[in-house]
Protein backbone atom coordinates (compact mmCIF):
# COMPACT_ATOMS: atom_id res chain seq x y z
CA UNK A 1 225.24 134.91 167.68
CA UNK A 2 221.12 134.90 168.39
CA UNK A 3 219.21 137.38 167.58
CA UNK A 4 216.81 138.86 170.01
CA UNK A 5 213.46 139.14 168.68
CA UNK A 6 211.41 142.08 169.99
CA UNK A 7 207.74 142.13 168.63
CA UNK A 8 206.14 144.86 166.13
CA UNK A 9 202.78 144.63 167.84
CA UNK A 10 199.80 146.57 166.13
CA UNK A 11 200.71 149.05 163.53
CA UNK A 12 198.82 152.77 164.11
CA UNK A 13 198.48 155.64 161.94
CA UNK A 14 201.61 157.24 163.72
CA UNK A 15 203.81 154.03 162.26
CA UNK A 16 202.17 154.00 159.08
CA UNK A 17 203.16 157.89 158.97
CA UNK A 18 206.80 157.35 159.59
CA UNK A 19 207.08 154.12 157.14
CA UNK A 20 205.79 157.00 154.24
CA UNK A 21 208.12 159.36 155.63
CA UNK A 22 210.85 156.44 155.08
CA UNK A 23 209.99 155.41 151.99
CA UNK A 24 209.92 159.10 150.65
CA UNK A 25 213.54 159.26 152.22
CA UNK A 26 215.00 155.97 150.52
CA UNK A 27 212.84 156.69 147.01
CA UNK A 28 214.68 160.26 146.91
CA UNK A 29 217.87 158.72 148.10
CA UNK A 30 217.88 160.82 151.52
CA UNK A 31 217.38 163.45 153.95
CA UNK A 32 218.01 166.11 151.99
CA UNK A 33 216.01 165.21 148.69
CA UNK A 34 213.18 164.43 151.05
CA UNK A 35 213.25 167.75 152.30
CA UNK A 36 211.13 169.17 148.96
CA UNK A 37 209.08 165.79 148.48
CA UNK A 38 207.86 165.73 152.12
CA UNK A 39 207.73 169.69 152.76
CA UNK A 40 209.35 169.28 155.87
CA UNK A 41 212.90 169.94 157.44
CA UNK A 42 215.54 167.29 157.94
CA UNK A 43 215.67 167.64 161.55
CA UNK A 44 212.15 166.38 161.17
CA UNK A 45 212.59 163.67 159.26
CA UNK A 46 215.55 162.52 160.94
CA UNK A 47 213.89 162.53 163.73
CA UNK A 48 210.56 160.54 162.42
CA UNK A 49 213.39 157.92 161.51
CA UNK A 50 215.04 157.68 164.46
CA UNK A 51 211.81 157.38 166.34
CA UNK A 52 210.67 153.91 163.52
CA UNK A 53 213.88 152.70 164.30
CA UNK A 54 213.31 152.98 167.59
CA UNK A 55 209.68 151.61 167.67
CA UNK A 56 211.39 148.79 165.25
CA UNK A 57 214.15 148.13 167.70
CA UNK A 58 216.21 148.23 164.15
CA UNK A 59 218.77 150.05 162.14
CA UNK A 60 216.73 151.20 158.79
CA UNK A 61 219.17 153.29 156.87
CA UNK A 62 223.21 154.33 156.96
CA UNK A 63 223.90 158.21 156.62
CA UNK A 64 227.41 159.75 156.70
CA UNK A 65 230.42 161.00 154.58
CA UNK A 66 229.56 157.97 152.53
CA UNK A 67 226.25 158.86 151.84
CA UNK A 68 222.91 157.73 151.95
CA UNK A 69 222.00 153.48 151.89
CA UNK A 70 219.28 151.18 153.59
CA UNK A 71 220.77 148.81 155.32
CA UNK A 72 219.62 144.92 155.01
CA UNK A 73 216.84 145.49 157.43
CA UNK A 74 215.87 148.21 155.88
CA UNK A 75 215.58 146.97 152.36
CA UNK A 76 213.18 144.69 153.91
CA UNK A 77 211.10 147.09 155.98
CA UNK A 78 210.55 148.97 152.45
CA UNK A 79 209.72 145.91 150.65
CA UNK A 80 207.74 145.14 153.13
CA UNK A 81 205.94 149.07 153.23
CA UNK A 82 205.26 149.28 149.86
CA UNK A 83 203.33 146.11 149.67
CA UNK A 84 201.18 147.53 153.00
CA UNK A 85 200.73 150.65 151.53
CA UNK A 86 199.61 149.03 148.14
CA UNK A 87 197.19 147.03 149.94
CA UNK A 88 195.85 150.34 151.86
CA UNK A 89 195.42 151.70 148.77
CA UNK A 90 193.59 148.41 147.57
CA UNK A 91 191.48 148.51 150.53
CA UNK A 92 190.04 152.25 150.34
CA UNK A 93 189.37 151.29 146.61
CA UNK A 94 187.27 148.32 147.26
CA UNK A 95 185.54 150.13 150.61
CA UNK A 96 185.15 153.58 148.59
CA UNK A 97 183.22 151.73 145.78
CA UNK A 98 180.74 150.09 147.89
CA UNK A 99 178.02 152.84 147.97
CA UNK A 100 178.28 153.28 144.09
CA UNK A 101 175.43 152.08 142.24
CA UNK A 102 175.09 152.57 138.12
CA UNK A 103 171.66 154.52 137.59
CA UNK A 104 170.21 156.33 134.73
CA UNK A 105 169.50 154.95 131.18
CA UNK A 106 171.05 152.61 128.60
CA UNK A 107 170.05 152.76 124.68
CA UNK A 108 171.80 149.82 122.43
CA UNK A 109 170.81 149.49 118.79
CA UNK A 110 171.12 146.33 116.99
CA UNK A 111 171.00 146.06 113.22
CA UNK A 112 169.70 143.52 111.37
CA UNK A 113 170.03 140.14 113.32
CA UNK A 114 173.19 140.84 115.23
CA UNK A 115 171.37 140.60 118.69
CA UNK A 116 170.44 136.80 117.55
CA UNK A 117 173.68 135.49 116.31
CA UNK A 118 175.19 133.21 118.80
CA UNK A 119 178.77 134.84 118.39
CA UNK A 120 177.32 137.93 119.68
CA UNK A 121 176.10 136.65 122.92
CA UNK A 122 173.77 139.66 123.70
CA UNK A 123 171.81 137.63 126.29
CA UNK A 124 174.93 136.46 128.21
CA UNK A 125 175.77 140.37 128.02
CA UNK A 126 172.20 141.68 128.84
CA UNK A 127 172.03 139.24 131.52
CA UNK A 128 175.51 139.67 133.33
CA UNK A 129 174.88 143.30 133.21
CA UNK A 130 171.57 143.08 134.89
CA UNK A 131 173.35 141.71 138.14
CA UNK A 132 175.64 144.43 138.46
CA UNK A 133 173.58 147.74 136.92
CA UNK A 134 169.87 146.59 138.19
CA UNK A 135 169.01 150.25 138.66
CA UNK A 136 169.75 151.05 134.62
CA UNK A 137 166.92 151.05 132.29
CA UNK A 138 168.07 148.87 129.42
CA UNK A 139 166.07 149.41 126.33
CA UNK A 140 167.56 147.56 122.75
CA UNK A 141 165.98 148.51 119.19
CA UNK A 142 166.50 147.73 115.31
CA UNK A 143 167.49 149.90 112.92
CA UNK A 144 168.61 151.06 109.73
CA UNK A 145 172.31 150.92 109.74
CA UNK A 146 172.76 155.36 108.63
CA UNK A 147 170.24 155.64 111.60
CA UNK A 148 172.32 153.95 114.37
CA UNK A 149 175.11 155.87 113.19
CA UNK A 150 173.33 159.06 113.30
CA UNK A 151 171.48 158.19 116.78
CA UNK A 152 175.44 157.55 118.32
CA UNK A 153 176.86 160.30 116.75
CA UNK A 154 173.85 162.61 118.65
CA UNK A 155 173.87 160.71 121.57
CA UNK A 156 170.38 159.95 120.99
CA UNK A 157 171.45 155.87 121.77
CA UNK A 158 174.64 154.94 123.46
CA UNK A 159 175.83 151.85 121.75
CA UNK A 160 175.00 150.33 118.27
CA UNK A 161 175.54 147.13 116.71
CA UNK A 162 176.39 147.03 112.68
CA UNK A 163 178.80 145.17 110.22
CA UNK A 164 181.93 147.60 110.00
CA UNK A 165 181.69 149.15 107.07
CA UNK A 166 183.38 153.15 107.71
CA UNK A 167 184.92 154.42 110.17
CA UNK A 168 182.79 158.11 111.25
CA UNK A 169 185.03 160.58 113.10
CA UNK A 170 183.24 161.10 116.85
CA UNK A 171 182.73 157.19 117.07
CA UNK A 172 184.52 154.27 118.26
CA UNK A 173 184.69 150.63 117.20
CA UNK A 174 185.51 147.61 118.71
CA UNK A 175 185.22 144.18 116.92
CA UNK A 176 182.96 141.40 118.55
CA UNK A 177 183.40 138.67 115.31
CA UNK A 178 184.02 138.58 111.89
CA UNK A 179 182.27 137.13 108.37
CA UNK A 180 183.63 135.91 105.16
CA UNK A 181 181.30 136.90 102.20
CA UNK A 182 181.52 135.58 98.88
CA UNK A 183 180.78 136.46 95.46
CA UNK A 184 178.46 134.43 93.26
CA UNK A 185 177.00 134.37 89.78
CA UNK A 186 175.10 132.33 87.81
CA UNK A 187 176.03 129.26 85.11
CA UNK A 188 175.31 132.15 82.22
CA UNK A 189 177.53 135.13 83.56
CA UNK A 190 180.81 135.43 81.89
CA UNK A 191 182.37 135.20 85.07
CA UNK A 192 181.58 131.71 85.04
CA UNK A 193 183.75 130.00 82.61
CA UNK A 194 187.34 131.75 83.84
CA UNK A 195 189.65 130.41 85.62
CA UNK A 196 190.85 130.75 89.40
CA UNK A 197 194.16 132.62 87.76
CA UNK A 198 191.51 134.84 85.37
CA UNK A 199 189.81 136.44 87.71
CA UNK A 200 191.24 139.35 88.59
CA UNK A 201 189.87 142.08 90.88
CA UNK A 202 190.10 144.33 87.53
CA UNK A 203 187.86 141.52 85.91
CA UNK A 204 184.98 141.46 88.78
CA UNK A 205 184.72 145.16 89.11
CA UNK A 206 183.87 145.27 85.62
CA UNK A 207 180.83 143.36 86.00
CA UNK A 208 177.63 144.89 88.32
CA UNK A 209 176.71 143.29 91.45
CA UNK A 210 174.02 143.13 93.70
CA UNK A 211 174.99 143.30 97.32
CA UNK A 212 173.03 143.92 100.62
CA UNK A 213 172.97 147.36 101.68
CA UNK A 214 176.98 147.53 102.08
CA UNK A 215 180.11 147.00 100.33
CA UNK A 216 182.12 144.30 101.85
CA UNK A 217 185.47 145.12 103.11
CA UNK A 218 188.68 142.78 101.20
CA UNK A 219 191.06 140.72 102.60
């Protein structure tokens, strides 16, 4: 048995209607739980899928003391509507964020050498978001560690660079790379002369220590 193939031709807003009226119907699992979804009356959306059938020349959906069920053409009109309708969707996104351009100001606060380590990458950054936010006025300082803290925290900057060493409520972290520190002393420290097995974190913290600023986090 052939088939006679009768074309589609160009889809309007009036078919694009009825294939959301149809999907409604076979998400909700028919007329009747369509009813409240769509806010209209079955006779209506019966007739809506009568006409797509119609203007399909095909048989979408099986209604009767059985109940509600696409049929095998219809399971394949769905498929095939939700995949247009996503890529509607995709297209008023892409259209909708055409006339949007990033203004205004951005403040980023780098302490110590962060902004030169290679890790970083703050050039790559700066540069890449040049191309898309030319209109933003980009302006990068050094400072104290407490003062890039306090300059987030008051919305005086808007991002700031420092080793983790607290969390602050109000702020959020994200990790770009990490550093192993280690602890030295000299030939004439006590330290010196014990063993791998001797030195004990009760041991160390016993002894003072110079450090830079910050306490180092363990691991």
């Amino acid at each position: 048995m052939t088939k006679i193939s009768f074309p589609v031709g160009q889809i309007a807003d009036y078919e694009i209607k009825q294939l959301k009226i149809f999907k409604t119907v076979a998400d909700c699992g028919g007329f009747s739980a369509a009813e409240t979804e769509l806010n209209i009356s079955r006779s209506t959306i019966s007739l809506h899928i009568s006409n797509l059938e119609s203007r399909l020349h095909l048989t979408l959906c099986r209604r009767g003391r059985a109940g509600f069920s696409l049929s095998e053409e219809g399971q394949v009109v769905y498929d095939a509507t939700v995949q247009l309708l996503s890529e509607l969707d995709h297209f008023r996104n892409i259209i909708s964020r055409l006339d949007e351009k990033l203004s205004g100001s951005l403040t980023v606060l780098f302490s110590d050498t962060i902004s030169l380590d290679s890790r970083a990458g703050i050039p790559t950054v700066f540069r890449n978001f040049a191309e898309v936010a030319s209109e933003v006025y980009l302006t990068s300082e050094v400072a104290k560690m407490a003062e890039i803290e306090r300059q987030v925290l008051s919305e005086e900057a808007d991002i700031g660079f420092i080793p983790y060493h607290r969390s602050l409520d109000g702020l959020e972290y994200q990790m770009i790379f990490t550093n192993t520190c280690y602890l030295y002393c000299s030939n004439d420290c006590p330290l010196f002369s014990l063993s791998d097995s001797e030195l004990s974190d009760d041991v160390i913290d016993g002894f003072p220590a110079v450090y830079s600023g910050m306490k180092s986090q363990k691991i």
